[in-house]
PDB file of N, CA and C in Angstrom:
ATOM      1  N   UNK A   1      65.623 151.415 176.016  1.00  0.00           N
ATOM      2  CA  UNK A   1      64.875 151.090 177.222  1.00  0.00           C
ATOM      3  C   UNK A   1      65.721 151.475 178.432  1.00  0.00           C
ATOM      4  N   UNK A   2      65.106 152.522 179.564  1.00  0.00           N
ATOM      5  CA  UNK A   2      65.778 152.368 180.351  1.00  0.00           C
ATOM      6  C   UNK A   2      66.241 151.667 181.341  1.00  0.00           C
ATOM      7  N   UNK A   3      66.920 151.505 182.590  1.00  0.00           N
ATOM      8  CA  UNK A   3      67.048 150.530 183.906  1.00  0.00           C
ATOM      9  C   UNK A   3      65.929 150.223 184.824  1.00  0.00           C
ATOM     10  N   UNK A   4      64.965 151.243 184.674  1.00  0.00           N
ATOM     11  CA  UNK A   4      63.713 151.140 185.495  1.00  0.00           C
ATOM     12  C   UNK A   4      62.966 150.446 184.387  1.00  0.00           C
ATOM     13  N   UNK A   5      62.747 150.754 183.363  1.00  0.00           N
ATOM     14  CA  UNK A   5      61.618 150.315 182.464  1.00  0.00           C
ATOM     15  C   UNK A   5      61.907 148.352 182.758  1.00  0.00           C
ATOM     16  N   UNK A   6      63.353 148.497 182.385  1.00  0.00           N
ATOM     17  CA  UNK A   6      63.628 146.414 182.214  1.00  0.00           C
ATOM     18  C   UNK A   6      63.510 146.136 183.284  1.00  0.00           C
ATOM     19  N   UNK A   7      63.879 146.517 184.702  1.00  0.00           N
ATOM     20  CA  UNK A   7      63.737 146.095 185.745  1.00  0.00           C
ATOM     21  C   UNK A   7      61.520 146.209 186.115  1.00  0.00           C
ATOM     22  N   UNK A   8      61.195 147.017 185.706  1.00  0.00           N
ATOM     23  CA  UNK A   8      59.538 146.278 185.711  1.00  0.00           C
ATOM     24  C   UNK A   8      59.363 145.320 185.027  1.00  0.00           C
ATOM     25  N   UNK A   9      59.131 145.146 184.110  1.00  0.00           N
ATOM     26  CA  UNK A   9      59.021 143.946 183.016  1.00  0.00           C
ATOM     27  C   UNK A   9      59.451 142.579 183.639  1.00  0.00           C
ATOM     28  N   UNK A  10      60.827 142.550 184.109  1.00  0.00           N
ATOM     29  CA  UNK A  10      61.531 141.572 184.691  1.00  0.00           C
ATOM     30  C   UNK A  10      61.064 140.938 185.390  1.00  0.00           C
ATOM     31  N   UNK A  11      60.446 141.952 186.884  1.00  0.00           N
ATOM     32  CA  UNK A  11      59.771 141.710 187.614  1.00  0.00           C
ATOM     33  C   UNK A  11      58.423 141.243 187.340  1.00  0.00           C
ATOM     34  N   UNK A  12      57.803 141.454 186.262  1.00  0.00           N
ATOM     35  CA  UNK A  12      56.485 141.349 185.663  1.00  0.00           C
ATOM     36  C   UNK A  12      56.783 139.657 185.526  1.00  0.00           C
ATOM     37  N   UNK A  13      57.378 140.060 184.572  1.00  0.00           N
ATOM     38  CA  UNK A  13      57.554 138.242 183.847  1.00  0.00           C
ATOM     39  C   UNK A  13      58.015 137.132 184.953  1.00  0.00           C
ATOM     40  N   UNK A  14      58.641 137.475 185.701  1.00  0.00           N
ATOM     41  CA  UNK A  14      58.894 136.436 186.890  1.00  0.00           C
ATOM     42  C   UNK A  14      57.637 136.284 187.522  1.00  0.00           C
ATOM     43  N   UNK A  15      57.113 137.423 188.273  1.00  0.00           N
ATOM     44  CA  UNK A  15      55.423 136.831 188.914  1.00  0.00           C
ATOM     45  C   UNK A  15      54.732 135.947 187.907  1.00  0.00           C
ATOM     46  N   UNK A  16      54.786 136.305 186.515  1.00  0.00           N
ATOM     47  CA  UNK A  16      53.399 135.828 185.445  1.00  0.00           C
ATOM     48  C   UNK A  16      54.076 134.228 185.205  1.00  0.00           C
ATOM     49  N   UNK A  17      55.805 133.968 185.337  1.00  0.00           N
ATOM     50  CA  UNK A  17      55.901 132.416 185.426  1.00  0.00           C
ATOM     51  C   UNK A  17      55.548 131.729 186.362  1.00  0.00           C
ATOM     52  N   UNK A  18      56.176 132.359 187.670  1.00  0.00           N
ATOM     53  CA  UNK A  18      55.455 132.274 189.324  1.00  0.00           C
ATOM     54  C   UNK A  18      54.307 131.353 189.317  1.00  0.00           C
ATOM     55  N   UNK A  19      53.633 132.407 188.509  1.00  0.00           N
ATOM     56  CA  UNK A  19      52.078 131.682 188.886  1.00  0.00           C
ATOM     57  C   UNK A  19      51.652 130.609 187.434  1.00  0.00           C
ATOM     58  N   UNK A  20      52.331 130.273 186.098  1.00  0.00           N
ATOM     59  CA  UNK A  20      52.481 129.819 185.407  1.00  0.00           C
ATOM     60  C   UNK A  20      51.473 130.653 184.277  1.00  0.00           C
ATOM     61  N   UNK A  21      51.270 131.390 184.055  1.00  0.00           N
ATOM     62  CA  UNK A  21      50.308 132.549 183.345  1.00  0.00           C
ATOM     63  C   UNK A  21      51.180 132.403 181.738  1.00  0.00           C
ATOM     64  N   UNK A  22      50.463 132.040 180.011  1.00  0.00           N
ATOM     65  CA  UNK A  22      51.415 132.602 179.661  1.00  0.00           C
ATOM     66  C   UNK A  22      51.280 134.049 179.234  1.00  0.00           C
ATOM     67  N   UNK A  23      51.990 134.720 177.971  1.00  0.00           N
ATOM     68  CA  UNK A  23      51.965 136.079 177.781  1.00  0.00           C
ATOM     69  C   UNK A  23      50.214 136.285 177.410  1.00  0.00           C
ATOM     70  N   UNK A  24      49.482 135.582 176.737  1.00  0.00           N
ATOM     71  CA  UNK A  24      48.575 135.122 176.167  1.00  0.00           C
ATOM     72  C   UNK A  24      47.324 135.519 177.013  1.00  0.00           C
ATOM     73  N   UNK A  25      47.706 134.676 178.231  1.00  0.00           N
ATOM     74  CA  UNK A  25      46.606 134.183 179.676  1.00  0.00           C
ATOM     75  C   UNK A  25      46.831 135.929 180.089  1.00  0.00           C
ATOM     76  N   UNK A  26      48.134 136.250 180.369  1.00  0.00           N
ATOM     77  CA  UNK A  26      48.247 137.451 180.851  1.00  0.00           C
ATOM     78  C   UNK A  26      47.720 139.084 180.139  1.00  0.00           C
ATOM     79  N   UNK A  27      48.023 138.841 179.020  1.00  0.00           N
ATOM     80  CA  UNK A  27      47.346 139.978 178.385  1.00  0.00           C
ATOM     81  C   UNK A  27      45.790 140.240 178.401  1.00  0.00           C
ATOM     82  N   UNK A  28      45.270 138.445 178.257  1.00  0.00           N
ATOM     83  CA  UNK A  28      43.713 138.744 178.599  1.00  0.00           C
ATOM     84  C   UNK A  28      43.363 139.166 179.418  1.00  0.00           C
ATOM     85  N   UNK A  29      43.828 138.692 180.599  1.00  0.00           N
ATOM     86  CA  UNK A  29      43.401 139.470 181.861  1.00  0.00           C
ATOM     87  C   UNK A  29      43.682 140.508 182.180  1.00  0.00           C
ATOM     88  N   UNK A  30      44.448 141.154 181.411  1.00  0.00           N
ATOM     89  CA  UNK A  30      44.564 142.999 181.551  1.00  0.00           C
ATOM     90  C   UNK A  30      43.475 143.383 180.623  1.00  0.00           C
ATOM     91  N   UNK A  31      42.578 142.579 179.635  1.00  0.00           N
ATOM     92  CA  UNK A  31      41.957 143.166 178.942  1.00  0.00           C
ATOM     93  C   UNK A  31      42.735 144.277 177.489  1.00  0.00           C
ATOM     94  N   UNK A  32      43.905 143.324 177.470  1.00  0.00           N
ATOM     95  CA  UNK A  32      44.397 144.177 176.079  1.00  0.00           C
ATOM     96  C   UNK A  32      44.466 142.916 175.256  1.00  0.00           C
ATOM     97  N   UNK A  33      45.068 143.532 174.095  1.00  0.00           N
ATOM     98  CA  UNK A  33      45.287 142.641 172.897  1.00  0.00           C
ATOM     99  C   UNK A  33      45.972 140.988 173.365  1.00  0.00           C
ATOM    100  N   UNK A  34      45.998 140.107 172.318  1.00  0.00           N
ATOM    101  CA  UNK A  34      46.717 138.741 173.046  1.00  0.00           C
ATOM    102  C   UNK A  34      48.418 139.058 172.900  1.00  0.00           C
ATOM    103  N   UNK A  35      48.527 139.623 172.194  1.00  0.00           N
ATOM    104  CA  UNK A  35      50.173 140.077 171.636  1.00  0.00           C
ATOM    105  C   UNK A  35      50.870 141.032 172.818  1.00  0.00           C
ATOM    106  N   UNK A  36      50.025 141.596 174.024  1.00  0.00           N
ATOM    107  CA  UNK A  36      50.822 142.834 174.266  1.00  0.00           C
ATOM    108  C   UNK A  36      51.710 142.627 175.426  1.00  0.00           C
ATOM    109  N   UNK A  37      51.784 141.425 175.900  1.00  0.00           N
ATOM    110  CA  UNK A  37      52.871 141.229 176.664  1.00  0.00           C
ATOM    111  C   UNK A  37      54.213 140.691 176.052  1.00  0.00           C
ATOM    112  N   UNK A  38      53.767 139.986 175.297  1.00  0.00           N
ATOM    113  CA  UNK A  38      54.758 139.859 174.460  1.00  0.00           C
ATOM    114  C   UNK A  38      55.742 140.558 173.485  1.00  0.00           C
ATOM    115  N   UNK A  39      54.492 141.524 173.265  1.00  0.00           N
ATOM    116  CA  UNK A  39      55.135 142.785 172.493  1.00  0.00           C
ATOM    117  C   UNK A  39      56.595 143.706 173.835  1.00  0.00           C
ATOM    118  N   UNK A  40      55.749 143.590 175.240  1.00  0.00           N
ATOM    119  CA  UNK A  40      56.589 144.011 176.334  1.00  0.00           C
ATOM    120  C   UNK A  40      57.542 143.524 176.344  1.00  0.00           C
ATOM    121  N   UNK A  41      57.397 142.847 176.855  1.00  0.00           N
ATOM    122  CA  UNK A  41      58.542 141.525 176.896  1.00  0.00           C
ATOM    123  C   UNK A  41      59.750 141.238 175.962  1.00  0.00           C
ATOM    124  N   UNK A  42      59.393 141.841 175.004  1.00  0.00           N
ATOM    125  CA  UNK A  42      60.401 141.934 173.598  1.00  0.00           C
ATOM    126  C   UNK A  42      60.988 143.451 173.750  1.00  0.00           C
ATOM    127  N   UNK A  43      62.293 143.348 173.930  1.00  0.00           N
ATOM    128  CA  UNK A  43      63.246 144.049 174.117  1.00  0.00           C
ATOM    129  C   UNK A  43      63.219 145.157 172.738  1.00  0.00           C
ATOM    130  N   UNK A  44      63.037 144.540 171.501  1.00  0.00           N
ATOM    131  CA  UNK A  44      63.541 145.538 170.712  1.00  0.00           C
ATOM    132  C   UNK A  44      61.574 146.025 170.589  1.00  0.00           C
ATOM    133  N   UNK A  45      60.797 145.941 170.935  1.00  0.00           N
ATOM    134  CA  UNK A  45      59.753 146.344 170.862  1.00  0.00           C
ATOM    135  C   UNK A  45      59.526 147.869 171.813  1.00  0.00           C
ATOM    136  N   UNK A  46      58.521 148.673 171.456  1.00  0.00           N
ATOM    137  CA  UNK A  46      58.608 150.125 172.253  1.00  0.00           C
ATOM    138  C   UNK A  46      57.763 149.925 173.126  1.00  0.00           C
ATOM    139  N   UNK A  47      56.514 148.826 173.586  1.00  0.00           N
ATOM    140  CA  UNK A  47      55.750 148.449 174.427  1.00  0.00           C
ATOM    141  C   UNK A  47      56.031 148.571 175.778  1.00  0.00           C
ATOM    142  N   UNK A  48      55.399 149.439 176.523  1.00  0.00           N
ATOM    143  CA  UNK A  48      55.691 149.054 177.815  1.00  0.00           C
ATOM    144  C   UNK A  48      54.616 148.933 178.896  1.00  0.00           C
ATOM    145  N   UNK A  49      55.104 148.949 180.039  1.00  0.00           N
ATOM    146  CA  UNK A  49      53.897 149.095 181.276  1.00  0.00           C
ATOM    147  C   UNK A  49      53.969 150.230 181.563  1.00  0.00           C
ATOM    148  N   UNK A  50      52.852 150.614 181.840  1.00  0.00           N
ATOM    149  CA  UNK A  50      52.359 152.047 182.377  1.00  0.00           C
ATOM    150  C   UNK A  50      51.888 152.238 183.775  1.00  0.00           C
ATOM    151  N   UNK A  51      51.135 153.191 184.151  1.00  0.00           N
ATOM    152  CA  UNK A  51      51.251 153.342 185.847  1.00  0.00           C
ATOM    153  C   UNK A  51      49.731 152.568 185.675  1.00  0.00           C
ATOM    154  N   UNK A  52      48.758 152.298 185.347  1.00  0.00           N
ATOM    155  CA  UNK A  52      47.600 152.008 185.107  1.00  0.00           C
ATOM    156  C   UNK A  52      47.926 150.241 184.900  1.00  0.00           C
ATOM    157  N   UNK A  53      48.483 150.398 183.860  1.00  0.00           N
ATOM    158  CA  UNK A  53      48.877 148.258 183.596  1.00  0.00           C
ATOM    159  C   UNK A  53      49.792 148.356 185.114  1.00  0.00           C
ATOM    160  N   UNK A  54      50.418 148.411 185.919  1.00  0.00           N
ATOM    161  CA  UNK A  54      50.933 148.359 187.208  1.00  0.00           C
ATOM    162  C   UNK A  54      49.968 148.020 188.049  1.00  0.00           C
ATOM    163  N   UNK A  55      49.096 149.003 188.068  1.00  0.00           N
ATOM    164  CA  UNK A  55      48.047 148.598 189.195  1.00  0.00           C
ATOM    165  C   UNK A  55      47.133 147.023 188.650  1.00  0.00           C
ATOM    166  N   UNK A  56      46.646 147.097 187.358  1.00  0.00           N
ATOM    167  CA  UNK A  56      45.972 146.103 187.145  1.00  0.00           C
ATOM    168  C   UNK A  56      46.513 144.888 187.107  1.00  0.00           C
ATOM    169  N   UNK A  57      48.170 144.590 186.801  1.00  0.00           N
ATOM    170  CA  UNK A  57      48.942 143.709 186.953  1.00  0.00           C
ATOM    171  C   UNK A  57      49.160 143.186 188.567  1.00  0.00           C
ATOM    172  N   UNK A  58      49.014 144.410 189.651  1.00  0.00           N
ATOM    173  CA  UNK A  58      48.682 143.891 190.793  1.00  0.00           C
ATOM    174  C   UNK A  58      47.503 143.298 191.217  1.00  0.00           C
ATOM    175  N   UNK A  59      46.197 143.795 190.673  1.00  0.00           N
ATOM    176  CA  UNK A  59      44.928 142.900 191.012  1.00  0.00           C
ATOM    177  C   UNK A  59      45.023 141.467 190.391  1.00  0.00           C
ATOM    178  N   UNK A  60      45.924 141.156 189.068  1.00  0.00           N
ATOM    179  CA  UNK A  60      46.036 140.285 188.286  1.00  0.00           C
ATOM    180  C   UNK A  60      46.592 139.393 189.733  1.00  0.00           C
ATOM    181  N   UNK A  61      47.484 139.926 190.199  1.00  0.00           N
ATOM    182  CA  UNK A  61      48.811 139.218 190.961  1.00  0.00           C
ATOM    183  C   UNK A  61      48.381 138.914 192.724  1.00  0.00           C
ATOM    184  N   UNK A  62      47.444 139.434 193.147  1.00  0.00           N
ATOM    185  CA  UNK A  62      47.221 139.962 194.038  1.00  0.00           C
ATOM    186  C   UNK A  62      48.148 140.440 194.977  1.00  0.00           C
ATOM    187  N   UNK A  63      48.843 141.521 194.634  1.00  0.00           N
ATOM    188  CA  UNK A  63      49.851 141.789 195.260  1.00  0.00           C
ATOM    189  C   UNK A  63      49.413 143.406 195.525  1.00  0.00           C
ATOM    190  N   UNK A  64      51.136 144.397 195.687  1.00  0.00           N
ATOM    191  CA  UNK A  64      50.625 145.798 195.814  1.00  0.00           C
ATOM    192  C   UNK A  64      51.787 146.154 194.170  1.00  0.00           C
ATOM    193  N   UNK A  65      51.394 147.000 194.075  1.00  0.00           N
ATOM    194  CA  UNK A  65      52.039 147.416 192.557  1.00  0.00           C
ATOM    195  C   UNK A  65      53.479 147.830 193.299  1.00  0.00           C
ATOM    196  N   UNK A  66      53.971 148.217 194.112  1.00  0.00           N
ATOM    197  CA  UNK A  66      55.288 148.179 194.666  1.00  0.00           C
ATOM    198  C   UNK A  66      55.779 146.956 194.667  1.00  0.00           C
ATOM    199  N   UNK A  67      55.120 145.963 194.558  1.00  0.00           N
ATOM    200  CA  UNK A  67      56.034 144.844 194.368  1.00  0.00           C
ATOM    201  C   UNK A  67      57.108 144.695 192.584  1.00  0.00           C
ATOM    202  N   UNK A  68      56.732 145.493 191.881  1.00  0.00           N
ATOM    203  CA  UNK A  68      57.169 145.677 190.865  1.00  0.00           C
ATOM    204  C   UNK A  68      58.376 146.477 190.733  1.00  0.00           C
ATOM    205  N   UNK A  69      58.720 147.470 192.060  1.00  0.00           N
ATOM    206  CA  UNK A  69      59.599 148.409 191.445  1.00  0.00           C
ATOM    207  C   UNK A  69      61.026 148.593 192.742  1.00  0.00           C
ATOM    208  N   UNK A  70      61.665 148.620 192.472  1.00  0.00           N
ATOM    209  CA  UNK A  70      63.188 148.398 193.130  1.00  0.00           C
ATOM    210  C   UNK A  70      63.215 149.372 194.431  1.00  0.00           C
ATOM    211  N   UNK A  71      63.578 148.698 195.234  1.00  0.00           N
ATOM    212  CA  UNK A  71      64.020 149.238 196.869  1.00  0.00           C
ATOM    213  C   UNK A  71      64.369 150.749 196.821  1.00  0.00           C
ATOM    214  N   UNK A  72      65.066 151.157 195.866  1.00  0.00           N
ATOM    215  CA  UNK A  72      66.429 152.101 195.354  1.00  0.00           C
ATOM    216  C   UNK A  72      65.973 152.337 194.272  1.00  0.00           C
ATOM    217  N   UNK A  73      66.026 153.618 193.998  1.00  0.00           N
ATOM    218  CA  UNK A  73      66.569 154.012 192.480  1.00  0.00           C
ATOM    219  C   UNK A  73      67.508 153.383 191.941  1.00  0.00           C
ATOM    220  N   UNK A  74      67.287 153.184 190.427  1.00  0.00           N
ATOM    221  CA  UNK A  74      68.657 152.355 189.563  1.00  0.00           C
ATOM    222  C   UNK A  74      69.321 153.820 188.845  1.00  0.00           C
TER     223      UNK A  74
END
């Protein structure tokens, strides 16, 4: 996994406690499987977010999908 990939996720999972969401609540509302944040979220797993789960994770969040991704390049 690279430095950008964990640093989304990171950021993911902090908003989805934020708002008390679990992986469960959160996957439904992307409309994927109940497993697939969790599958994210799991380090040794190949799951990730894509530019598409970004945006919908922002309507989830009501935020802008830049809130997900670092000031700076890592």
């Amino acid at each position: 996994m690279t430095k950008i990939e964990q640093y989304i996720i990171d950021q993911v999972r902090e908003k989805r406690k934020e708002v008390g969401l679990s992986q469960i609540e959160l996957s439904q509302k992307l409309g994927m499987s109940d497993s697939f944040v969790s599958h994210v979220e799991t380090p040794s797993r190949r799951a990730k977010y894509n530019i598409n789960h970004l945006n919908a994770l922002a309507k989830v969040f009501k935020c802008s999908p830049r809130e997900f991704w670092p000031e700076k390049p890592l």
